[in-house]
Protein backbone atom coordinates (compact mmCIF):
# COMPACT_ATOMS: atom_id res chain seq x y z
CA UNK A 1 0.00 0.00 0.00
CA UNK A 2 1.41 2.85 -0.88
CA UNK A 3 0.84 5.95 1.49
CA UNK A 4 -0.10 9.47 0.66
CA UNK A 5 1.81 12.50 1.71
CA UNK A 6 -0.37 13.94 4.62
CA UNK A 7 -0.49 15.96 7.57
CA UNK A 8 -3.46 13.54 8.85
CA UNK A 9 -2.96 10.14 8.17
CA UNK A 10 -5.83 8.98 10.46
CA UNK A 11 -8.55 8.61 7.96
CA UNK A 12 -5.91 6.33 5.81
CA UNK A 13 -5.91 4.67 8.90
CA UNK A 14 -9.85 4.16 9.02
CA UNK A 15 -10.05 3.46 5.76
CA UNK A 16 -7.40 0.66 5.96
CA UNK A 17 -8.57 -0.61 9.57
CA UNK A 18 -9.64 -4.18 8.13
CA UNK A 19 -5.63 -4.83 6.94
CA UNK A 20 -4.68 -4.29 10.78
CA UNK A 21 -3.97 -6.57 13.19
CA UNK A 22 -6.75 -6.92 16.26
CA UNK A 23 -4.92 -4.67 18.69
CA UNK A 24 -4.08 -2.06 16.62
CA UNK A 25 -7.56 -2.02 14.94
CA UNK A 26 -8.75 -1.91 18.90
CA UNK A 27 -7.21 1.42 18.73
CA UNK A 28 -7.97 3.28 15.83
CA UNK A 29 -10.64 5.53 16.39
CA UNK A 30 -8.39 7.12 18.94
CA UNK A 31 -5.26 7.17 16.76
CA UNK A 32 -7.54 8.71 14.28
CA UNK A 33 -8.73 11.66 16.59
CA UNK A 34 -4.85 12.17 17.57
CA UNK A 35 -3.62 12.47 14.31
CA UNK A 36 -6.89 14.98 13.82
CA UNK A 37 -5.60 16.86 16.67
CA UNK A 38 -1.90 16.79 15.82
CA UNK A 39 -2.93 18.70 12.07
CA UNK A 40 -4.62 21.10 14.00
CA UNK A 41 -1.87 21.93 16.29
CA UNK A 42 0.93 21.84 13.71
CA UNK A 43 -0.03 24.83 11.45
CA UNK A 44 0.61 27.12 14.70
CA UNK A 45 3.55 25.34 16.69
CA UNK A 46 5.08 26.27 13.00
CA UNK A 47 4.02 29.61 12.20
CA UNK A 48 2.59 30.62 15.03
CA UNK A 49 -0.86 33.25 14.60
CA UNK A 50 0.00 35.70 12.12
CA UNK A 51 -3.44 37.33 12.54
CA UNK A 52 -2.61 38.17 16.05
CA UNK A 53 1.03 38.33 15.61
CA UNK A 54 2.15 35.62 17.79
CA UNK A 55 5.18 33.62 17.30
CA UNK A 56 4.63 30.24 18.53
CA UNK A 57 7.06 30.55 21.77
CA UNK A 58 3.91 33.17 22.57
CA UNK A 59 1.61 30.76 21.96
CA UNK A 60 3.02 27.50 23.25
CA UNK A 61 4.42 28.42 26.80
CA UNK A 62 5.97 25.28 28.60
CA UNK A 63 3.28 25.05 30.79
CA UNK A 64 0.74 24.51 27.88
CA UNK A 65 3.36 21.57 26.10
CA UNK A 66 3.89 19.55 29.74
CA UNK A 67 0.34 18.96 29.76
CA UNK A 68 0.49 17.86 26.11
């Protein structure tokens, strides 16, 4: 299978859930939502906001990625 270049792999996952083994197929839904969450966090860990000016040290304080 070959894989396509994506920031979100977990619908590839979904969509291939009958080619996994039983306790990785146990888990897909939530590997799913993770990678989901992961895309959405990614744009600004990068760039940060741009609308507010932000860099993403300003958004992302250490606080905020220990309980990540």
């Amino acid at each position: 299978m070959e894989c396509p270049k994506t920031h979100d792999p977990g619908k590839i996952l979904l969509q291939s859930v009958d080619r996994l083994p039983d306790w990785l197929k146990n888990e897909a839904d939530n590997l799913a939502y993770i990678s989901r969450w992961l895309r959405a966090e990614r744009e600004p860990l990068i760039y940060g906001d741009e609308v507010e000016g932000l860099s993403p040290t300003e958004l992302y304080t250490k606080v905020i990625a220990e309980k990540h």
